[in-house]
Protein backbone atom coordinates (compact mmCIF):
# COMPACT_ATOMS: atom_id res chain seq x y z
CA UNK A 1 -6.92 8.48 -71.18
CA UNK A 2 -8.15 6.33 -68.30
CA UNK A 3 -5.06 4.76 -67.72
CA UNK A 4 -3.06 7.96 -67.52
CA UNK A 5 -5.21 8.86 -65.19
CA UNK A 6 -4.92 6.25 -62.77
CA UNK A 7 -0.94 6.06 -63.53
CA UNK A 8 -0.56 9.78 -62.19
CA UNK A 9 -2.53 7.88 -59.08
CA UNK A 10 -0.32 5.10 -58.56
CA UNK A 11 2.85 7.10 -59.17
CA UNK A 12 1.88 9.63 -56.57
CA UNK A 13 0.17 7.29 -53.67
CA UNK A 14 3.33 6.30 -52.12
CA UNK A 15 5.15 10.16 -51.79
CA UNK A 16 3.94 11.33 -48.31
CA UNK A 17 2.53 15.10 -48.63
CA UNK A 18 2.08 17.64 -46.28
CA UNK A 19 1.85 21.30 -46.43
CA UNK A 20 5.28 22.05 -46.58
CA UNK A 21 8.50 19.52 -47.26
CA UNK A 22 9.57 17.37 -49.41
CA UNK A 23 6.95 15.29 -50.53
CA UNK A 24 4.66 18.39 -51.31
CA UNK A 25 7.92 19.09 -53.92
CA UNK A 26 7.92 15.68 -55.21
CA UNK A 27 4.81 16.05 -55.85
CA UNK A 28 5.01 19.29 -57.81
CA UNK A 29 8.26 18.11 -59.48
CA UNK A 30 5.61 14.97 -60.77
CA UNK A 31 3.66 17.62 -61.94
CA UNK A 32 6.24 19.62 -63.32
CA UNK A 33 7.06 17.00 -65.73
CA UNK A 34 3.69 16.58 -67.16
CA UNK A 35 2.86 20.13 -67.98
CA UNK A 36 4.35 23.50 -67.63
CA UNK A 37 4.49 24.26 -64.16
CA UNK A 38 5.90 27.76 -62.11
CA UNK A 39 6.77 27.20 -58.87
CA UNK A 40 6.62 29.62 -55.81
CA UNK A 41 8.14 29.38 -52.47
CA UNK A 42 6.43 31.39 -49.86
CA UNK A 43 8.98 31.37 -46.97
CA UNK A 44 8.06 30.41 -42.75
CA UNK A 45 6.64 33.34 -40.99
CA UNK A 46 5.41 34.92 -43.78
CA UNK A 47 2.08 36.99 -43.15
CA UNK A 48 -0.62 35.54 -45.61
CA UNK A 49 -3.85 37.67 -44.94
CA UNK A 50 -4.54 36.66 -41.49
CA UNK A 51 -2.36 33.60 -41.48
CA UNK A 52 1.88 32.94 -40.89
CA UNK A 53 3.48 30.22 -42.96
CA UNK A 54 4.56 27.53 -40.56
CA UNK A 55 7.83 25.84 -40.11
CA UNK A 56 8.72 22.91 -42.73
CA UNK A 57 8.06 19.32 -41.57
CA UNK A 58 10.25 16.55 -42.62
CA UNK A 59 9.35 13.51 -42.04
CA UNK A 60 11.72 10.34 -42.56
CA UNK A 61 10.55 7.50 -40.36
CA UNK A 62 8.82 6.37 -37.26
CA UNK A 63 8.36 3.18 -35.48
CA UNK A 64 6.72 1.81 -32.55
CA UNK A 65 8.51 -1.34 -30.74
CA UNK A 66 8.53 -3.48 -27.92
CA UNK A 67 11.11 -2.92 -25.17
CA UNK A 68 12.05 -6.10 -26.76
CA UNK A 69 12.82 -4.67 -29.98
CA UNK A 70 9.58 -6.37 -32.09
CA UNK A 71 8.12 -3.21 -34.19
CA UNK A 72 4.48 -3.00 -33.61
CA UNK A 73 4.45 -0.73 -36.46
CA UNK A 74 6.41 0.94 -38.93
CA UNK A 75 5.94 4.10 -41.34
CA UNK A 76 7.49 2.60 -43.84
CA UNK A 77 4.55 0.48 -43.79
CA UNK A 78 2.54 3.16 -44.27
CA UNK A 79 3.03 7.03 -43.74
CA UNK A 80 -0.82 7.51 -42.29
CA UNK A 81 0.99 6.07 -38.91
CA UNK A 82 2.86 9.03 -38.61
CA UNK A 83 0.70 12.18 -37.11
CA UNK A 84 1.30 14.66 -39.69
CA UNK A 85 3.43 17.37 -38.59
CA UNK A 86 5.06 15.64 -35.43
CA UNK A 87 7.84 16.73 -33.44
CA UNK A 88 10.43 14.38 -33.62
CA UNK A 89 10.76 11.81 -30.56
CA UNK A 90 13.27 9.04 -28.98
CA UNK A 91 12.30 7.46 -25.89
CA UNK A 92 10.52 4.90 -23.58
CA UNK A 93 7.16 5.93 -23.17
CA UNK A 94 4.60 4.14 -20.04
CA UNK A 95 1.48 2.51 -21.87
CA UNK A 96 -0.73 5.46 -20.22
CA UNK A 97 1.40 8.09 -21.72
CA UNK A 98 1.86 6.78 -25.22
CA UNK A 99 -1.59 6.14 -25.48
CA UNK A 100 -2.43 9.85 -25.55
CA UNK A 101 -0.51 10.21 -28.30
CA UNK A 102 -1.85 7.58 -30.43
CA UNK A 103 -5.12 7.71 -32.84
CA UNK A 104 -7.28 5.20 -34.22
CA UNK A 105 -11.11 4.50 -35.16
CA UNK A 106 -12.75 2.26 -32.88
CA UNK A 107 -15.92 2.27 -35.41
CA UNK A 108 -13.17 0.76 -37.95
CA UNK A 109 -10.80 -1.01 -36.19
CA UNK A 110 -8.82 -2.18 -39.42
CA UNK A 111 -7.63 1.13 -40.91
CA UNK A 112 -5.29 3.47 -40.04
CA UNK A 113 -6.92 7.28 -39.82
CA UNK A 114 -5.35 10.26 -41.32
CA UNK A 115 -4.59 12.80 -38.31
CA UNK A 116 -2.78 15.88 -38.67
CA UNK A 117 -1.35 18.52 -35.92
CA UNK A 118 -0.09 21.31 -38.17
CA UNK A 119 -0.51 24.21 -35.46
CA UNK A 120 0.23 22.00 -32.45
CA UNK A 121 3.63 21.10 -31.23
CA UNK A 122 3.30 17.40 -30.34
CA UNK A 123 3.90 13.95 -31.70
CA UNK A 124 1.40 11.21 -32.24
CA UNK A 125 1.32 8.14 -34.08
CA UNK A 126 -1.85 6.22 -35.72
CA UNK A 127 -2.88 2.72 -36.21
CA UNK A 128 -5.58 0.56 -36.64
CA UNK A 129 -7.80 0.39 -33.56
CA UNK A 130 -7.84 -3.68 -33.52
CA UNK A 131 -3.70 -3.05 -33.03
CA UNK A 132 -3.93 -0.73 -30.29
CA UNK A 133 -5.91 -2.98 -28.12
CA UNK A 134 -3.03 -5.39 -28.25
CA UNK A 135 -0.74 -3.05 -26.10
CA UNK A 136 -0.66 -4.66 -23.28
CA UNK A 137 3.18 -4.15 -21.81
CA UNK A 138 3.89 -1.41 -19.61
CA UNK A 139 5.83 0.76 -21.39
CA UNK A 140 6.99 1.03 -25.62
CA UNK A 141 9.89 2.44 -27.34
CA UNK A 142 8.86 5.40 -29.69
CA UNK A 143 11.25 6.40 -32.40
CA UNK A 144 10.36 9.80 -34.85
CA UNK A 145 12.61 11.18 -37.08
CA UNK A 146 11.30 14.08 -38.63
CA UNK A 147 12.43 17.93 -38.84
CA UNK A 148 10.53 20.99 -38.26
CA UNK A 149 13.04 24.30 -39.11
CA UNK A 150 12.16 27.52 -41.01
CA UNK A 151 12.16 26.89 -44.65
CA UNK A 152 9.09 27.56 -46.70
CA UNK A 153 5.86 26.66 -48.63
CA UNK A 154 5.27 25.12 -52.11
CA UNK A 155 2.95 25.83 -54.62
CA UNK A 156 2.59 25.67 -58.34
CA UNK A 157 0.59 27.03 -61.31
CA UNK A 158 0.34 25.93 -64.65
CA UNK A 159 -1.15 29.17 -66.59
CA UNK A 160 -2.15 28.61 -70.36
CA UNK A 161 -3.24 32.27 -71.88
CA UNK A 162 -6.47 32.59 -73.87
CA UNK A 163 -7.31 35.55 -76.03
CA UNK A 164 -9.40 37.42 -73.79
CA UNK A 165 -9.87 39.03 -70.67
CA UNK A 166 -10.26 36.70 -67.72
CA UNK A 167 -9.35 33.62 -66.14
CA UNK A 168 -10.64 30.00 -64.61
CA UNK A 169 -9.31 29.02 -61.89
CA UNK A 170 -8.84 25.53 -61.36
CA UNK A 171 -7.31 24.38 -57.95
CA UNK A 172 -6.63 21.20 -56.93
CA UNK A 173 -5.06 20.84 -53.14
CA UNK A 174 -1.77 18.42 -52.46
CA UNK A 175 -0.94 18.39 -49.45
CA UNK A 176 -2.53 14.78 -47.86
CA UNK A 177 -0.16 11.66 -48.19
CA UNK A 178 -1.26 8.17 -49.55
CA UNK A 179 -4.97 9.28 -49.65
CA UNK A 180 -5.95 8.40 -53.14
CA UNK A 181 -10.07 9.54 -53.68
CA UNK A 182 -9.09 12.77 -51.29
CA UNK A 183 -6.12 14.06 -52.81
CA UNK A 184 -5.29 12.17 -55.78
CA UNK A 185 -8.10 11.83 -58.11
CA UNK A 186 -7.97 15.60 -58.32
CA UNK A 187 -4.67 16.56 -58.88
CA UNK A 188 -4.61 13.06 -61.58
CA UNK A 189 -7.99 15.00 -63.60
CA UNK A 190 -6.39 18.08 -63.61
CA UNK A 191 -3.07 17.01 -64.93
CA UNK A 192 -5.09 15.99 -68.11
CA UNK A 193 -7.62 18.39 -68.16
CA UNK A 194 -4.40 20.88 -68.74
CA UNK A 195 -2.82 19.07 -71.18
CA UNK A 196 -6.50 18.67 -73.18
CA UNK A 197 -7.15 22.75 -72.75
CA UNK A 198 -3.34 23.30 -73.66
CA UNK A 199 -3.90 21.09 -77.05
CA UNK A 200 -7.02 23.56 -78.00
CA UNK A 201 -6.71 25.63 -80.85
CA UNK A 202 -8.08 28.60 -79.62
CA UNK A 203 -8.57 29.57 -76.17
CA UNK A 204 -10.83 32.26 -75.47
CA UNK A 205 -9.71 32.48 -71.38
CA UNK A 206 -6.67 32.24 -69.49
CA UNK A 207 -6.78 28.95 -67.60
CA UNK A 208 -4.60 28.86 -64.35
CA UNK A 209 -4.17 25.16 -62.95
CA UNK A 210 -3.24 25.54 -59.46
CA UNK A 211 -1.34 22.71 -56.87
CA UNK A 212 -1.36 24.01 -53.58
CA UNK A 213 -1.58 22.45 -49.92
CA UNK A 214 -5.19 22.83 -48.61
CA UNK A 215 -6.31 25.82 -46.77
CA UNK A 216 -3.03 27.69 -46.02
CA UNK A 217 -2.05 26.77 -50.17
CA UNK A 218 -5.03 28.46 -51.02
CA UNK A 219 -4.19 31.57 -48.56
CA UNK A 220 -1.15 32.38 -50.15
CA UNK A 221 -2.26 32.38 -53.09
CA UNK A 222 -4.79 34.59 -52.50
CA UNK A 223 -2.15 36.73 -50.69
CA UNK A 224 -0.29 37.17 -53.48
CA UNK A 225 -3.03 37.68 -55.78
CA UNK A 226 -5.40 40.55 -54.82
CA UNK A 227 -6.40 41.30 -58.14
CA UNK A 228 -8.07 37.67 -57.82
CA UNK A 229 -11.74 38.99 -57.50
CA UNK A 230 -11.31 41.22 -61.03
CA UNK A 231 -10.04 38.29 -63.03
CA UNK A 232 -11.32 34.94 -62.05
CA UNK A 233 -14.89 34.85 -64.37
CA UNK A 234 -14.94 30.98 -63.29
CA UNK A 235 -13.38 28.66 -61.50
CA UNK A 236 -13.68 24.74 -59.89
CA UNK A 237 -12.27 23.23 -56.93
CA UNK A 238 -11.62 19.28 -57.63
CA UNK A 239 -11.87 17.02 -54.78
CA UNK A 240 -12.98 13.39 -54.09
CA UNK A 241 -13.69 12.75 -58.33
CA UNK A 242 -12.00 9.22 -58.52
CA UNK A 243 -15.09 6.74 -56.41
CA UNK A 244 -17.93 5.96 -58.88
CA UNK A 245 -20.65 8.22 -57.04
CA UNK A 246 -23.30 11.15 -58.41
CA UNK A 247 -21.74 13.77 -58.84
CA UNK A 248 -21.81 16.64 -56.20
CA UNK A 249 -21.42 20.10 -57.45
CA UNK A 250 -21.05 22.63 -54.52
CA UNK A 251 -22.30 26.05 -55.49
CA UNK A 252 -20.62 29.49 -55.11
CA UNK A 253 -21.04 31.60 -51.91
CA UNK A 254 -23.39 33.27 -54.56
CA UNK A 255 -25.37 30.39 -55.57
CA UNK A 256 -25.91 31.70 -59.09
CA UNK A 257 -23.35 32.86 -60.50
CA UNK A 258 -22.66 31.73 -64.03
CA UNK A 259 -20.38 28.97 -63.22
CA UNK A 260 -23.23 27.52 -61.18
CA UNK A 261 -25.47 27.42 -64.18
CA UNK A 262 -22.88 26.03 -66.74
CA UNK A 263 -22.45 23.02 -63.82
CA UNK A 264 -26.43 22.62 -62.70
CA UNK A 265 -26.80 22.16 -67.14
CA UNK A 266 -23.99 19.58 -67.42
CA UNK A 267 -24.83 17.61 -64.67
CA UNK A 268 -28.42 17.86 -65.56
CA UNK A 269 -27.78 16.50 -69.14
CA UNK A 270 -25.23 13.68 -67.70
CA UNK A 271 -27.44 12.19 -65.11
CA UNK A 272 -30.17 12.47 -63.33
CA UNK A 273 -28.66 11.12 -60.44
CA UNK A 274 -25.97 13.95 -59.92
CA UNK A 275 -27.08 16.98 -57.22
CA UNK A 276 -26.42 20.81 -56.73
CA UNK A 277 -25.50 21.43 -53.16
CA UNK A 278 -25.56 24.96 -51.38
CA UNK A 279 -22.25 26.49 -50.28
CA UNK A 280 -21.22 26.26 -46.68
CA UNK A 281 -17.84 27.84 -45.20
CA UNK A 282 -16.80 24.37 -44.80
CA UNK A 283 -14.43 21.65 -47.06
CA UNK A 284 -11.90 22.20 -49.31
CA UNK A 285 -10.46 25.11 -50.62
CA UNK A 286 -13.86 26.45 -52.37
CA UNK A 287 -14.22 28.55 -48.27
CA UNK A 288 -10.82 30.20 -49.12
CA UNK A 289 -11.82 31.48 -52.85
CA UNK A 290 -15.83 32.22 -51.42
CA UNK A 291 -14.20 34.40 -48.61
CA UNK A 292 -16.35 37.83 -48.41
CA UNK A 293 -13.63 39.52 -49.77
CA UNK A 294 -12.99 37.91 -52.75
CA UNK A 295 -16.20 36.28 -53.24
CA UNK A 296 -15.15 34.31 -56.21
CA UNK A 297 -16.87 32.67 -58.76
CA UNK A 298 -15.45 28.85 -57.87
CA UNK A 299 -17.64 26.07 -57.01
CA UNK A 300 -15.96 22.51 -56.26
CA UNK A 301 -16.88 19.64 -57.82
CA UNK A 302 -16.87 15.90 -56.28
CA UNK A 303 -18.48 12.61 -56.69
CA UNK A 304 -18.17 11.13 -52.63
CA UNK A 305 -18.70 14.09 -50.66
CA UNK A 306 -15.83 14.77 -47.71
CA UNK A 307 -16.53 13.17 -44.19
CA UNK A 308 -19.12 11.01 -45.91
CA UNK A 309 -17.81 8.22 -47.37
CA UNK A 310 -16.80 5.32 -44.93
CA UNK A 311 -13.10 5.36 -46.14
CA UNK A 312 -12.74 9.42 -45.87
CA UNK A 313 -8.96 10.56 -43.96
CA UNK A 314 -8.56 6.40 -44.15
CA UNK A 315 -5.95 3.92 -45.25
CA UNK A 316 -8.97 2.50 -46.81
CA UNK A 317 -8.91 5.10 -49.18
CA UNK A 318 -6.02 3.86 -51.48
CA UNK A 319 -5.80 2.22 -54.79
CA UNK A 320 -8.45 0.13 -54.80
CA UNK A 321 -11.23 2.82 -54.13
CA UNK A 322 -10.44 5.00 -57.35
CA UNK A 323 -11.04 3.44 -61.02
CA UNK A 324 -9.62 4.59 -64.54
CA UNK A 325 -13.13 4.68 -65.57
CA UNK A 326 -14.50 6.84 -62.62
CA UNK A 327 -11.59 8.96 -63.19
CA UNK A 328 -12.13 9.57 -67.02
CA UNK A 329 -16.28 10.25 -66.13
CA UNK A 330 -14.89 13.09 -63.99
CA UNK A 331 -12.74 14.17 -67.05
CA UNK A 332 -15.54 13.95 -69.29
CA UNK A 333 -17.60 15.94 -67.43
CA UNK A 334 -15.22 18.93 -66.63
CA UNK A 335 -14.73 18.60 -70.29
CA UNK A 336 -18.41 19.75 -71.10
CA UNK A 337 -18.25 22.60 -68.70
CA UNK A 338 -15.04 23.94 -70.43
CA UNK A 339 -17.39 23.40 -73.63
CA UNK A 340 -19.88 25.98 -72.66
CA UNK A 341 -17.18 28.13 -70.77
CA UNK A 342 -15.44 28.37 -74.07
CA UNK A 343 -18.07 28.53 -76.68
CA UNK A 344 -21.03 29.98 -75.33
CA UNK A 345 -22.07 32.45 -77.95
CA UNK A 346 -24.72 34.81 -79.14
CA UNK A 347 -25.88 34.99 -83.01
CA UNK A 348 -28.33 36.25 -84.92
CA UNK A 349 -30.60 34.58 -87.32
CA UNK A 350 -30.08 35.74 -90.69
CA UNK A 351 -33.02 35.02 -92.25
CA UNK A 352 -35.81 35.06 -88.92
CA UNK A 353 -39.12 35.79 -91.38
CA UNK A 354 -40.61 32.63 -91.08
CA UNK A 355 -38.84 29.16 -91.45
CA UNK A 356 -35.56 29.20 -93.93
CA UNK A 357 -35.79 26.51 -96.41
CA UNK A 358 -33.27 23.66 -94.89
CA UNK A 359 -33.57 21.29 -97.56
CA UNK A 360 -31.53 23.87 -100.50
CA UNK A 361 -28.98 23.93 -97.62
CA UNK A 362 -28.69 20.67 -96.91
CA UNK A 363 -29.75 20.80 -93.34
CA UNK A 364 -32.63 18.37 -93.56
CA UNK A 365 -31.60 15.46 -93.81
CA UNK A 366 -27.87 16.02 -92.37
CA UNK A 367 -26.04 14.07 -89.71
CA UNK A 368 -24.26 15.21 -87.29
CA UNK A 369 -27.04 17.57 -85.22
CA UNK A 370 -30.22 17.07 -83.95
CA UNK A 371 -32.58 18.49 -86.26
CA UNK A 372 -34.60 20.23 -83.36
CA UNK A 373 -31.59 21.19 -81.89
CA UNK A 374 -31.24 23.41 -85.46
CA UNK A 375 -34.81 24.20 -85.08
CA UNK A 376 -34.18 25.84 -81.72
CA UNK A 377 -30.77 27.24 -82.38
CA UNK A 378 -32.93 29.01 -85.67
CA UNK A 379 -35.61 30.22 -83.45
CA UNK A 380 -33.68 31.43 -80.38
CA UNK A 381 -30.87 33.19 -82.38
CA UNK A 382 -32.68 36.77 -81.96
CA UNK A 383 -28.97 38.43 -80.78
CA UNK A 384 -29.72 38.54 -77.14
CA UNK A 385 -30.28 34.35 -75.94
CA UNK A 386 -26.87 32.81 -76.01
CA UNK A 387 -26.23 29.11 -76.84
CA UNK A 388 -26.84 27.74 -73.08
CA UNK A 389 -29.68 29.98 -73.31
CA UNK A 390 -31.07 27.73 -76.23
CA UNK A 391 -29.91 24.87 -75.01
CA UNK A 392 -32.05 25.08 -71.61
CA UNK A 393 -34.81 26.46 -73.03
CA UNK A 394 -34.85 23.38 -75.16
CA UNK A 395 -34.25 21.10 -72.77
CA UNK A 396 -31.05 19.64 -75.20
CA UNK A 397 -27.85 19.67 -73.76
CA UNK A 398 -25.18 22.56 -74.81
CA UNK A 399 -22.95 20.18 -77.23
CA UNK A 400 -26.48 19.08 -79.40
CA UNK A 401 -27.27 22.88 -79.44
CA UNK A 402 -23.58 24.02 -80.33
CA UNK A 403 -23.05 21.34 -83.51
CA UNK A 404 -26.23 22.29 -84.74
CA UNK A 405 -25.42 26.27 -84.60
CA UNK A 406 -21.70 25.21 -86.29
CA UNK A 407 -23.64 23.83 -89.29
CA UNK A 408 -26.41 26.85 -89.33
CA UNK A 409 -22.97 29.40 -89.32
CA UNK A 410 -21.66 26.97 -92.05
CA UNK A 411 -24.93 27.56 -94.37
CA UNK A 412 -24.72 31.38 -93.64
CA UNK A 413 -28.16 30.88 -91.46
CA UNK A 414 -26.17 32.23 -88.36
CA UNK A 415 -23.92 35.34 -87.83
CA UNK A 416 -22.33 35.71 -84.58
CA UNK A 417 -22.79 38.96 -82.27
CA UNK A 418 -20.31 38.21 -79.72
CA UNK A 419 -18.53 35.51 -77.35
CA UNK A 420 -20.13 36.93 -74.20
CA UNK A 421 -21.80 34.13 -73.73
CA UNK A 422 -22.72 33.00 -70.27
CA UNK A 423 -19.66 34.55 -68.83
């Protein structure tokens, strides 16, 4: 599992993404071939709630040269240099012209910073700052070729129907290039996540995987789906889950709905280290879904949080900053929230006058369960606490609680009321 993970990773890093164009397709047709995968074009100058879909980039190459003809730098090098969403450009630009256009970090002169321009018409190039201060001649030759025509906006879904009412929502956003912790680790984890909900045997929601550029992605989306607020019962926004930090999991606009609890109990139970964080209108695509009027149920989950890491919107975040094994923790962890989004139950204990006798069941000495787990699971099953209920009340986590109710079903000890749950 950890090396598929970091394959989807490798295989993706060099395709340079935006939010429109062809490496946001080659991306989805990546995608595409891993699970099943509906694309949707929304077409330039669309009206998406209070946004228009923008012209498609195309970007093909750029270079930056002496007068002599030496290239001071080259996007096929690396396609950070090129400011995402620039105009196209051939000329001979004076060194106090061209260096308006150009970004770097002079805090970390070595990388190359990701810069975008989606809404602006102008051209820009970036580099690391430690470069720049060599440009001493008077004047460079620039060189873009890119496209920016009508043309239209990709998206896709991967939808795998459960046998109940209601969805989870599960959005990952595509649209940076060779930015591997950013962009990467998410779409990687919920490539497999997919596959591992589409193996299931039963699935009691409808799970919708969605690719889309950030922000405007997430906007047309929304566009097209009004009915959003009445079907999404949960949903997670993955971002930054491939660096080997605490976990971060940003609440709802609510703050406590029951996705919120399913992810303070499984980060709780996996360690101590990992932290809740309050929503702010600010990040990833979590703002778009916590909008006030759709106020959806999705938190986002991440290990580094955005703008906080010292390789954020960096070449430095690449290959060498995301790890199989961080990547399958992530995995692991999204894993145990499905667990409780799934399986959360309510039962009834059907013998609650005092104790039942374990041993003639062969309960009390069995493996496989915590025995207190089973004593908690007997206790609490009154028909109204569900599973998580136990399981918090008992301070176990939900996965000790839920083997121990399978085994107290098995003996005829449990009978379940419903799958309500904490959904």
């Amino acid at each position: 599992m950890s090396a598929a993970l970091f394959t989807h990773v490798e295989r993706l890093f060099p395709i340079c993404r935006s939010i429109t164009g062809p490496g946001l397709r080659e991306t989805l047709d990546y995608i595409g071939r891993e699970i099943p995968l509906s694309r949707h074009e929304v077409p330039t100058g669309a009206r998406v709630l209070d946004w228009e879909v923008p012209e498609e980039w195309a970007p093909r190459g750029a270079t930056l040269s002496t007068l002599g003809g030496r290239k001071v730098l080259d996007f096929a090098d690396s396609n950070l240099h090129l400011l995402q969403y620039s105009l196209p450009f051939d000329g001979v630009v004076p060194i106090a012209e061209l260096q308006r256009h150009l970004h770097s970090l002079p805090d970390q002169p070595d990388l190359i910073p990701y810069r975008t321009a989606y809404f602006s018409r102008t051209w820009g190039l970036s580099l690391p700052h430690r470069l720049r201060e060599t440009l001493t001649d008077s004047a460079y030759r620039v060189r873009i070729d890119a496209s920016l025509r009508p043309g239209s906006l990709s998206y896709g879904e991967c939808v795998l129907h459960g046998e109940e009412r209601g969805e989870v929502l599960v959005s990952a956003h595509c649209c940076h290039p060779s930015l591997a912790n950013d962009n990467l680790s998410g779409i990687a984890v919920a490539i497999e996540w997919a596959k591992a909900i589409a193996a299931r045997q039963r699935r009691r929601f409808t799970w919708r995987f969605l690719f889309a550029p950030g922000t405007i992605g997430a906007i047309c989306w929304l566009a097209r789906n009004p009915d959003a607020r009445a079907r999404i019962r949960h949903g997670v926004v993955l971002a930054c889950v491939g660096d080997g930090g605490p976990f971060h999991w940003k609440r709802t606009r609510r703050g406590d709905t029951a996705t919120d609890r399913i992810a303070a109990h499984v980060l709780r139970h996996d360690d101590p280290a990992n932290a809740l964080i309050p929503f702010d209108p600010w990040g990833y695509d979590e703002r778009q879904y916590n909008s006030p009027g759709f106020d959806l149920p999705v938190g986002r989950l991440s290990r580094a949080l955005h703008g906080q890491f010292p390789e954020y919107h960096t070449s430095a975040d690449n290959l060498d900053l995301v790890r199989p094994e961080h990547l399958s923790r992530s995995l692991r962890v999204l894993r145990a929230m499905e667990a409780v989004i799934e399986e959360d139950a309510q039962y009834r204990n059907t013998q609650p006058y005092g104790e039942p006798q374990l041993g003639r069941r062969g309960l009390y000495d069995a493996t496989g369960f915590d025995r207190m787990a089973l004593l908690w699971v007997l206790n609490g099953s009154d028909g109204e606490a569900s599973l998580l209920d136990i399981a918090e009340r008992a301070g176990l986590p939900f996965d000790e609680v839920q083997k121990a109710a399978r085994a107290a079903q098995a003996a005829g000890l449990l009978v379940p009321i419903n799958t309500a749950g904490s959904a």
